[in-house]
C-alpha atoms as a PDB file:
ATOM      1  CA  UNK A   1     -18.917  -1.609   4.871  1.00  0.00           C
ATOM      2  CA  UNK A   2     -15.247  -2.351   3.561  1.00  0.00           C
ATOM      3  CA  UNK A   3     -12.479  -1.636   6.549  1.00  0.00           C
ATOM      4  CA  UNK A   4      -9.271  -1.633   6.013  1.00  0.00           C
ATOM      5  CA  UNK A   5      -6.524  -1.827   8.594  1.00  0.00           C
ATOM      6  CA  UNK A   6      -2.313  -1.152   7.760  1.00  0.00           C
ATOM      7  CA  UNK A   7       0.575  -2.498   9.714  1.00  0.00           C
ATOM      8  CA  UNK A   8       3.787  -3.165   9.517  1.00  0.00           C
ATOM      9  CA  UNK A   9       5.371   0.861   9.638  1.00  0.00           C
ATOM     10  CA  UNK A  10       8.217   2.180  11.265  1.00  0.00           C
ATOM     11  CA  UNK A  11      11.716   3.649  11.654  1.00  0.00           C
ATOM     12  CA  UNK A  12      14.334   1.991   9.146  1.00  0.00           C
ATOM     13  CA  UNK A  13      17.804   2.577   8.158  1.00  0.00           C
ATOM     14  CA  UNK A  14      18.682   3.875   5.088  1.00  0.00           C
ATOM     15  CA  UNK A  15      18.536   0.486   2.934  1.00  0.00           C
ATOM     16  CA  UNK A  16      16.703  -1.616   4.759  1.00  0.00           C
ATOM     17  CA  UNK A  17      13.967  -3.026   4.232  1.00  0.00           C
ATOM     18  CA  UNK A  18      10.099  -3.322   5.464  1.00  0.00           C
ATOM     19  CA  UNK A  19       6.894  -5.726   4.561  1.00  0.00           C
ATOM     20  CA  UNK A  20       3.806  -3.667   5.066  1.00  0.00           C
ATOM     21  CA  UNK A  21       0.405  -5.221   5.285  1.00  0.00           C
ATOM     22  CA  UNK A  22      -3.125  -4.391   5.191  1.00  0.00           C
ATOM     23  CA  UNK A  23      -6.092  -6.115   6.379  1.00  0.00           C
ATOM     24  CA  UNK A  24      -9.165  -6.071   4.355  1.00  0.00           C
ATOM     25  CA  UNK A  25     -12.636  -6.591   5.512  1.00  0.00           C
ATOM     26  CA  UNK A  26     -16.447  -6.239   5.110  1.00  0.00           C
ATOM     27  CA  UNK A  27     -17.476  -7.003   1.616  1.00  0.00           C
ATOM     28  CA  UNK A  28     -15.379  -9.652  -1.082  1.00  0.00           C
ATOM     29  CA  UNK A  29     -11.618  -8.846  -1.277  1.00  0.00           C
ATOM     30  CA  UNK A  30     -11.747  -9.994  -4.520  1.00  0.00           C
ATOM     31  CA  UNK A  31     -14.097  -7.449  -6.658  1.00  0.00           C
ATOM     32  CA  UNK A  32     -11.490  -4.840  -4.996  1.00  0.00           C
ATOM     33  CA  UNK A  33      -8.559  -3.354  -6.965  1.00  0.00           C
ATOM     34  CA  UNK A  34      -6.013  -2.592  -4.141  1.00  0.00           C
ATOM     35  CA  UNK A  35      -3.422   0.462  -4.262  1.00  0.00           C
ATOM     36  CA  UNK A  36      -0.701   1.985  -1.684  1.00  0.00           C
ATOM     37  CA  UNK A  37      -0.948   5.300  -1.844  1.00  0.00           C
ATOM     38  CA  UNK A  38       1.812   7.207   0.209  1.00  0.00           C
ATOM     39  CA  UNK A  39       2.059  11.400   1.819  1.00  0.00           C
ATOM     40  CA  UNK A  40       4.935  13.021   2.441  1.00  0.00           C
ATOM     41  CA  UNK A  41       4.958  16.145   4.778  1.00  0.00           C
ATOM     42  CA  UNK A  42       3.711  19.063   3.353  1.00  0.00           C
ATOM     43  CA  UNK A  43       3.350  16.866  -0.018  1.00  0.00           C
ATOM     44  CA  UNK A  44       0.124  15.641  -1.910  1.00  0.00           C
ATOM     45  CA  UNK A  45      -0.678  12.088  -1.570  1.00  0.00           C
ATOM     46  CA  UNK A  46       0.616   9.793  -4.433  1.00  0.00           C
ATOM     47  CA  UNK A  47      -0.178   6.204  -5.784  1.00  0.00           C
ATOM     48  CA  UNK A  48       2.850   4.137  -5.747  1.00  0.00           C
ATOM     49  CA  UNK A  49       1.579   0.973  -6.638  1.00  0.00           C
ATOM     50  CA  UNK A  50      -1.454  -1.298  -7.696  1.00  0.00           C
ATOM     51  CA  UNK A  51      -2.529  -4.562  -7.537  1.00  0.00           C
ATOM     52  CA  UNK A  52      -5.871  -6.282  -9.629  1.00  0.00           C
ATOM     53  CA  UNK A  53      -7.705  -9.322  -8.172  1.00  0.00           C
ATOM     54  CA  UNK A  54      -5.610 -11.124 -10.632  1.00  0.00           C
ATOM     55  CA  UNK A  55      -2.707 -10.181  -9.189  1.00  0.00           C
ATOM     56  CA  UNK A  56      -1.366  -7.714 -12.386  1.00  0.00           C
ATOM     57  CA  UNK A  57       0.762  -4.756 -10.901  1.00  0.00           C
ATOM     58  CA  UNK A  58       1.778  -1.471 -11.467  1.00  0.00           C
ATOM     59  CA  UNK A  59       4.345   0.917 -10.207  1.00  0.00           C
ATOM     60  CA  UNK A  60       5.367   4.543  -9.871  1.00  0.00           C
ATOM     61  CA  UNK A  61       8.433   5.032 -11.724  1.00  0.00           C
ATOM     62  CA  UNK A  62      10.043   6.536  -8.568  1.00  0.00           C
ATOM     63  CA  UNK A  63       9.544   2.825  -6.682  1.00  0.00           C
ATOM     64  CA  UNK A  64       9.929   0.868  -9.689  1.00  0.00           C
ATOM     65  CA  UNK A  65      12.620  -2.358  -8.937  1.00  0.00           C
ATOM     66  CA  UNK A  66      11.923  -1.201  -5.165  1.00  0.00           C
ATOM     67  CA  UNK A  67       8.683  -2.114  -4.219  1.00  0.00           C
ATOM     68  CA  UNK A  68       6.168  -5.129  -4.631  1.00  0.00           C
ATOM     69  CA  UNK A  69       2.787  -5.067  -4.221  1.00  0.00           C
ATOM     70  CA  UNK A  70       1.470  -8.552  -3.595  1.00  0.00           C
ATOM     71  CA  UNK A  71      -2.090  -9.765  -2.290  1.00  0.00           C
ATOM     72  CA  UNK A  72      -3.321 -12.931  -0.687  1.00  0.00           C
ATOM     73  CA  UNK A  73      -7.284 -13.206  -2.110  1.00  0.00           C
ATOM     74  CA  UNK A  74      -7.696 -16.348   0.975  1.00  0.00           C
ATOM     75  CA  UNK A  75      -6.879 -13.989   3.491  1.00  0.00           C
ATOM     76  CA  UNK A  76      -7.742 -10.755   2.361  1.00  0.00           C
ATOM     77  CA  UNK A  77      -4.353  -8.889   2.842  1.00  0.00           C
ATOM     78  CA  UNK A  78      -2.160  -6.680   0.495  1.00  0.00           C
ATOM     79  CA  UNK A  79       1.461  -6.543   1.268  1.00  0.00           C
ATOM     80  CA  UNK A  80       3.688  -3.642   0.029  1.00  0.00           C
ATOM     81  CA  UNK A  81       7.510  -5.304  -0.069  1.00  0.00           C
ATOM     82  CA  UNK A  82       9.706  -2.067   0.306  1.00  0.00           C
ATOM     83  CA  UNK A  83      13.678  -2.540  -0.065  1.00  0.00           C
ATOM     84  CA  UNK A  84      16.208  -0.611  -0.617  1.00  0.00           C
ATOM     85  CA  UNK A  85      14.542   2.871   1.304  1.00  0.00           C
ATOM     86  CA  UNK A  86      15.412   5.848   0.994  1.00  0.00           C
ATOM     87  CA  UNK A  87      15.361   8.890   2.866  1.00  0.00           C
ATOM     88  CA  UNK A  88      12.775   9.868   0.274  1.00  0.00           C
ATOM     89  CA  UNK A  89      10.323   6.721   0.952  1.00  0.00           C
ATOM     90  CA  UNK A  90       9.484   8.536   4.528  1.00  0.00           C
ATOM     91  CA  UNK A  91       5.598   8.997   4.285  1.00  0.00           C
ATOM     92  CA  UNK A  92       2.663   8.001   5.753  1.00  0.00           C
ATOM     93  CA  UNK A  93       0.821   4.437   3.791  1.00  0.00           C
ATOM     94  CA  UNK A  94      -2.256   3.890   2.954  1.00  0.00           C
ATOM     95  CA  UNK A  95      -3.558   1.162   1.993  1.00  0.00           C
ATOM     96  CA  UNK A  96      -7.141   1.934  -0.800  1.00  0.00           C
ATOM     97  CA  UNK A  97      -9.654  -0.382  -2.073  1.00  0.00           C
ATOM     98  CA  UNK A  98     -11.977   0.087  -5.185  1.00  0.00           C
ATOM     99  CA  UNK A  99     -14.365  -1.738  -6.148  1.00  0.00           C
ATOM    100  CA  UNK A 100     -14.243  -3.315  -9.701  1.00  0.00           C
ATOM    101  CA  UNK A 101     -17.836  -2.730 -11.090  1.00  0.00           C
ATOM    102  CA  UNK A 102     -18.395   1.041  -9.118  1.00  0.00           C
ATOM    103  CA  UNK A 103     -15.228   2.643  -9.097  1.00  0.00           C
ATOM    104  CA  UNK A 104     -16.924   5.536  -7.337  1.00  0.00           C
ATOM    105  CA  UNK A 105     -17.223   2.812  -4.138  1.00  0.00           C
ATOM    106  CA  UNK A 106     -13.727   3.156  -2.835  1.00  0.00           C
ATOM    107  CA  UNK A 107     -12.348   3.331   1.159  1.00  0.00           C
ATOM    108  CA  UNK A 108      -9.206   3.773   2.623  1.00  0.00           C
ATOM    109  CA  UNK A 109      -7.141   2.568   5.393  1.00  0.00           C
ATOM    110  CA  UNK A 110      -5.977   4.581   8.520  1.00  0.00           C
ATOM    111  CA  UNK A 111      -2.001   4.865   7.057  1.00  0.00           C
ATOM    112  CA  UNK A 112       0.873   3.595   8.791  1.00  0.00           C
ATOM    113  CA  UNK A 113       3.898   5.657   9.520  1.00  0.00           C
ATOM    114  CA  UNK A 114       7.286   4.953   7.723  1.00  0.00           C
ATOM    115  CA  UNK A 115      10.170   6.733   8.588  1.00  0.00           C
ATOM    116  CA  UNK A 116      13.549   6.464   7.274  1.00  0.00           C
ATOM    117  CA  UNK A 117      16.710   7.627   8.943  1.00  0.00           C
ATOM    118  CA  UNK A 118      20.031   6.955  10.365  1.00  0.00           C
END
């Protein structure tokens, strides 16, 4: 069973930056497409980025030039690089991986808060 664990949340300035991370575990990291996902209060939850086991990416237009997705196959981990945040960026992440040959087999993470304020 695939478990996945985020880190790395927490209260930032308005344009600073974070490095969240997410631990991946229980079947081969690398059959998995990996996403961050984020919520907003009171908002749906949205994909803001994507990462293939060959490392191609893609971005919400809304974090595009802000945010890297990045993922270390070794170690099992996805990083989300997030600079420049916004007021906007506060949400809970999640972290979501689906697997390559049964996209119906996909599991998520427990989120990690990010909050930005002065």
């Amino acid at each position: 069973q695939v478990q996945l664990a985020e880190s790395g949340g927490g209260l930032v300035q308005p344009g600073g930056s974070l490095r969240l991370s997410c631990a991946f575990w229980g079947s081969s990291f690398s059959s998995y497409v990996m996403y961050w996902h984020r919520q907003a209060p009171g908002q749906a939850r949205e994909l803001v980025a994507t990462i293939t086991s060959g490392g191609s990416t893609n971005y919400a237009d809304s974090v595009k030039g802000r945010f890297t997705i990045s993922r270390d196959n070794a170690n099992s981990m996805v990083y989300l690089q997030i600079n420049s945040l916004k007021p906007e960026d506060t949400a809970v992440y999640y972290c979501r991986a689906e697997n390559m040959a049964n996209r119906a087999m996909y599991y998520w993470g427990q989120g990690t808060q990010v909050t930005v304020s002065s």
